[in-house]
N, C-alpha and C. Protein backbone atom coordinates (compact mmCIF):
# COMPACT_ATOMS: atom_id res chain seq x y z
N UNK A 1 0.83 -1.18 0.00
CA UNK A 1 0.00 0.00 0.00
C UNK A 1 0.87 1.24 0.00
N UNK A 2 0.17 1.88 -1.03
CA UNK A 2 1.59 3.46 -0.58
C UNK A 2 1.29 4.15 0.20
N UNK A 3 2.31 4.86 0.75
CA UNK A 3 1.95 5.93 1.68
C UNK A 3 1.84 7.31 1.43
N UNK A 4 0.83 7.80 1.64
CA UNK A 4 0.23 9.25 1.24
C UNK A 4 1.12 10.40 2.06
N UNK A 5 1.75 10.20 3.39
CA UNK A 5 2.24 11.12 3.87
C UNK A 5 2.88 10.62 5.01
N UNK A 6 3.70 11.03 5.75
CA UNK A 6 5.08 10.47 6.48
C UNK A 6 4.65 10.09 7.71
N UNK A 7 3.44 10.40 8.31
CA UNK A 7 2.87 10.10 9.64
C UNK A 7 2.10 8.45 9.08
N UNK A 8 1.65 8.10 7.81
CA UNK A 8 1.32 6.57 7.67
C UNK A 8 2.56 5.61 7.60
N UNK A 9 4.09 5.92 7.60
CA UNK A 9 5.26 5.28 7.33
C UNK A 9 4.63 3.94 8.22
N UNK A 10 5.58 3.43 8.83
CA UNK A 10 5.67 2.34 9.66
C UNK A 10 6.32 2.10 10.82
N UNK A 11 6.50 2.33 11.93
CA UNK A 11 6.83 2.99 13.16
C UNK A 11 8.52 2.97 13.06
N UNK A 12 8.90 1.63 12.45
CA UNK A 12 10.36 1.50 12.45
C UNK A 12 10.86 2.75 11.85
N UNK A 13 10.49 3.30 11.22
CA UNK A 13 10.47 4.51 10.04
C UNK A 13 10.15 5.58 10.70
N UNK A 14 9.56 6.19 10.87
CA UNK A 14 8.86 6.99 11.54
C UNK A 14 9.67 7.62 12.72
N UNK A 15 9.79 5.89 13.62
CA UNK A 15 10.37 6.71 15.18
C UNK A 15 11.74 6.92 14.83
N UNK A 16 12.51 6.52 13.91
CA UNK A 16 14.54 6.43 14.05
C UNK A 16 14.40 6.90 12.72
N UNK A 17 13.88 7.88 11.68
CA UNK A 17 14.52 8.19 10.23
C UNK A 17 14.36 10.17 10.74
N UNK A 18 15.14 10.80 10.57
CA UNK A 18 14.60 11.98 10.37
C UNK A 18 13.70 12.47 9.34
N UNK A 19 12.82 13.72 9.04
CA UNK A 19 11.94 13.95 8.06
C UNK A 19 12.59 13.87 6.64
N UNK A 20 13.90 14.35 6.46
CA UNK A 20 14.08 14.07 4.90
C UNK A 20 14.26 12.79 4.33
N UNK A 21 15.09 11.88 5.25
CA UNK A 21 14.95 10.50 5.21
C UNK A 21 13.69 9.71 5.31
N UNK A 22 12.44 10.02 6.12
CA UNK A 22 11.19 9.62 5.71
C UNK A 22 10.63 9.85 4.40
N UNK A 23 11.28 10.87 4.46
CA UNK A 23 10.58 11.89 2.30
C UNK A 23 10.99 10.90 1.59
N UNK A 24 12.40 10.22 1.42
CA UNK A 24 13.44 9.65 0.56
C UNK A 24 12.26 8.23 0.77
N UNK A 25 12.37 7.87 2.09
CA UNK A 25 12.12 6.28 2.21
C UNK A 25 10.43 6.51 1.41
N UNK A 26 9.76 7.04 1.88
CA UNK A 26 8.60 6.84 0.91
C UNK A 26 8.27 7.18 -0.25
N UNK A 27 8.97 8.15 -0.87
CA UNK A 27 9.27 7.86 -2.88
C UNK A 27 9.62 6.92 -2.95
N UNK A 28 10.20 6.46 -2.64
CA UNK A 28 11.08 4.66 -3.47
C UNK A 28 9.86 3.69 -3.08
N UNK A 29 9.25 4.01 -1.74
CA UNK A 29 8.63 2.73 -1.38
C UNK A 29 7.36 2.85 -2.12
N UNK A 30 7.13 4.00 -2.83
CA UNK A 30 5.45 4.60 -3.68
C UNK A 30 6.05 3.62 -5.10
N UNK A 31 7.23 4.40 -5.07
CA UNK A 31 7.38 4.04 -6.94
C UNK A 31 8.05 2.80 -7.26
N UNK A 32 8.45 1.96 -6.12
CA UNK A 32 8.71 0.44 -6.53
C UNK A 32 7.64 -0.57 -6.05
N UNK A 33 6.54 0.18 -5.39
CA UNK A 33 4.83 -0.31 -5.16
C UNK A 33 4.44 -0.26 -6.35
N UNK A 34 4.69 1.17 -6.88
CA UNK A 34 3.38 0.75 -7.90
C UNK A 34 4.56 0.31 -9.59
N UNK A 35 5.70 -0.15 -9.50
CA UNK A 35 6.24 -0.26 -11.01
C UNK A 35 6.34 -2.02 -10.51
N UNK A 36 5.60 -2.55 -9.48
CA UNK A 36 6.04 -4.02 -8.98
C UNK A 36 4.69 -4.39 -8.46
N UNK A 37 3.54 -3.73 -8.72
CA UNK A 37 2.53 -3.80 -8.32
C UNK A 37 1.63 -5.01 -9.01
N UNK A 38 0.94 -6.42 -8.19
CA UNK A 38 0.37 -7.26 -8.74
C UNK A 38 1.86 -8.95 -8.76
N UNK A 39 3.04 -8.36 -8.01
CA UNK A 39 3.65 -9.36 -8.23
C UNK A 39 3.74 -10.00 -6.70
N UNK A 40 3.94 -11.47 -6.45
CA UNK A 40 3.41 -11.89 -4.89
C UNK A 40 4.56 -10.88 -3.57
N UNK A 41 5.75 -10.43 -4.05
CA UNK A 41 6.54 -9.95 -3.27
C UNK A 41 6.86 -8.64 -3.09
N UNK A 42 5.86 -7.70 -3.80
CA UNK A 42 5.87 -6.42 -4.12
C UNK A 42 6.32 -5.42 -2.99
N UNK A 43 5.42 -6.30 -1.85
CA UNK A 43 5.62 -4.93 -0.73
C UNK A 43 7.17 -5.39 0.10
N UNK A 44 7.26 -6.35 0.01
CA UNK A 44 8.61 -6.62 0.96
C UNK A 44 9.63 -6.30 -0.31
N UNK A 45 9.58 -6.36 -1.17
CA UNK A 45 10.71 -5.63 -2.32
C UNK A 45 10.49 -4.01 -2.18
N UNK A 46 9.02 -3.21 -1.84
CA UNK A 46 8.99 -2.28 -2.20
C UNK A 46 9.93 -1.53 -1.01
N UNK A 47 10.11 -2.27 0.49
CA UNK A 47 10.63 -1.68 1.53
C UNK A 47 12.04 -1.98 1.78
N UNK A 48 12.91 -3.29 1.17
CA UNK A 48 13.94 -2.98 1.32
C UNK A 48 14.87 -1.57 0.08
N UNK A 49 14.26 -1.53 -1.14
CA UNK A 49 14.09 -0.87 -1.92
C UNK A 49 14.26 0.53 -1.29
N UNK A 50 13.46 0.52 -0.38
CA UNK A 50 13.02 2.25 0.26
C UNK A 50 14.19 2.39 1.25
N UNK A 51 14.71 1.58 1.75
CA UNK A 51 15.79 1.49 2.89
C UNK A 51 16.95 1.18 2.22
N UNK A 52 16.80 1.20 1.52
CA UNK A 52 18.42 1.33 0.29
C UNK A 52 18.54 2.11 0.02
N UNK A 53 17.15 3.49 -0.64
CA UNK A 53 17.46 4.41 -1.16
C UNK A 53 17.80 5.56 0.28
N UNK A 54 17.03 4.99 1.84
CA UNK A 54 17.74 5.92 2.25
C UNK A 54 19.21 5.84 3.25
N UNK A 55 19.60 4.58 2.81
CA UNK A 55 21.00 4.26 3.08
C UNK A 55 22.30 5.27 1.94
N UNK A 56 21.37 5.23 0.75
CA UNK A 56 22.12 6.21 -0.05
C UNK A 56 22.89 7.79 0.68
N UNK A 57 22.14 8.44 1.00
CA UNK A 57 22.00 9.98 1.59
C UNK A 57 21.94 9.79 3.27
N UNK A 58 21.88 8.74 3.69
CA UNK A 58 22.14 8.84 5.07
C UNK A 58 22.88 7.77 5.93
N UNK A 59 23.53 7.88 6.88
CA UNK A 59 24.25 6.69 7.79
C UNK A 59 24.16 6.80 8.97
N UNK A 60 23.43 5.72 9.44
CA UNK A 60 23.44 5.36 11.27
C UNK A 60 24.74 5.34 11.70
N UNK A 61 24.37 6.95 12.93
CA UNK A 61 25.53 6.57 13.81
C UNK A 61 25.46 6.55 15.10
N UNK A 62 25.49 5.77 15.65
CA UNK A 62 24.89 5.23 16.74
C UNK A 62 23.47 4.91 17.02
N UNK A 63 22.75 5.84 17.77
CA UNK A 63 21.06 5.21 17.49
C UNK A 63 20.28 6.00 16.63
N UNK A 64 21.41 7.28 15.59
CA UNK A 64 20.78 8.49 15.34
C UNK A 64 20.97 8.05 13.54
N UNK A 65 20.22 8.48 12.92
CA UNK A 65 20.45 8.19 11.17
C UNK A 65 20.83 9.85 10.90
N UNK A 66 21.84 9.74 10.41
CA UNK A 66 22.44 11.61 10.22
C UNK A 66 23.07 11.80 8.42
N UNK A 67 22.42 12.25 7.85
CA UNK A 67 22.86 12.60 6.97
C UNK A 67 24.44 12.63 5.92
N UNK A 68 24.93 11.96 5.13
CA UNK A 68 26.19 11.33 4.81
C UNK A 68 27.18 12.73 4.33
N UNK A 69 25.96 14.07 4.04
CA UNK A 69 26.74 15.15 3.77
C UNK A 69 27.17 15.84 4.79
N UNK A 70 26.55 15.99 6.12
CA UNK A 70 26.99 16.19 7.44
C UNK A 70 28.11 15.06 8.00
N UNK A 71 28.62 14.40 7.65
CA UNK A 71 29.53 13.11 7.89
C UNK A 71 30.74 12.99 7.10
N UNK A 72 30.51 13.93 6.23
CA UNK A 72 31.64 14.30 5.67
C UNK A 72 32.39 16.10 5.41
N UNK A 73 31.39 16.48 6.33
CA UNK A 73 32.17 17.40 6.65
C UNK A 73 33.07 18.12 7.45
């Protein structure tokens, strides 16, 4: 199911991603829902998918997910 806005995420999401990282995780998880939509594994592809894209732009450090451009500066 996609998510319309960052308060429907999924608590794992929600409570430990900051807001731009929620933005990130739910485009990927909308647009590999609906380009994978009707196949039996859609939604568990659509969420590691979404947690890849926000592994891209961000890195856990310690219990905090902080941004990879703040981490390199």
């Amino acid at each position: 199911m996609p998510y319309r806005v960052n308060t429907e995420l999924p608590a794992s999401v929600r409570n430990h991603l900051p807001g731009h990282a929620q933005d990130i995780y739910r485009a990927a998880f909308n647009r590999t829902f609906a380009a994978h939509a009707g196949e039996a594994d859609c939604e568990r592809r659509a969420h590691m998918i979404a947690w890849a894209a926000v592994k891209r732009s961000y890195v856990k450090q310690g219990d905090l997910w902080v941004s990879r451009m703040a981490v390199a500066s």
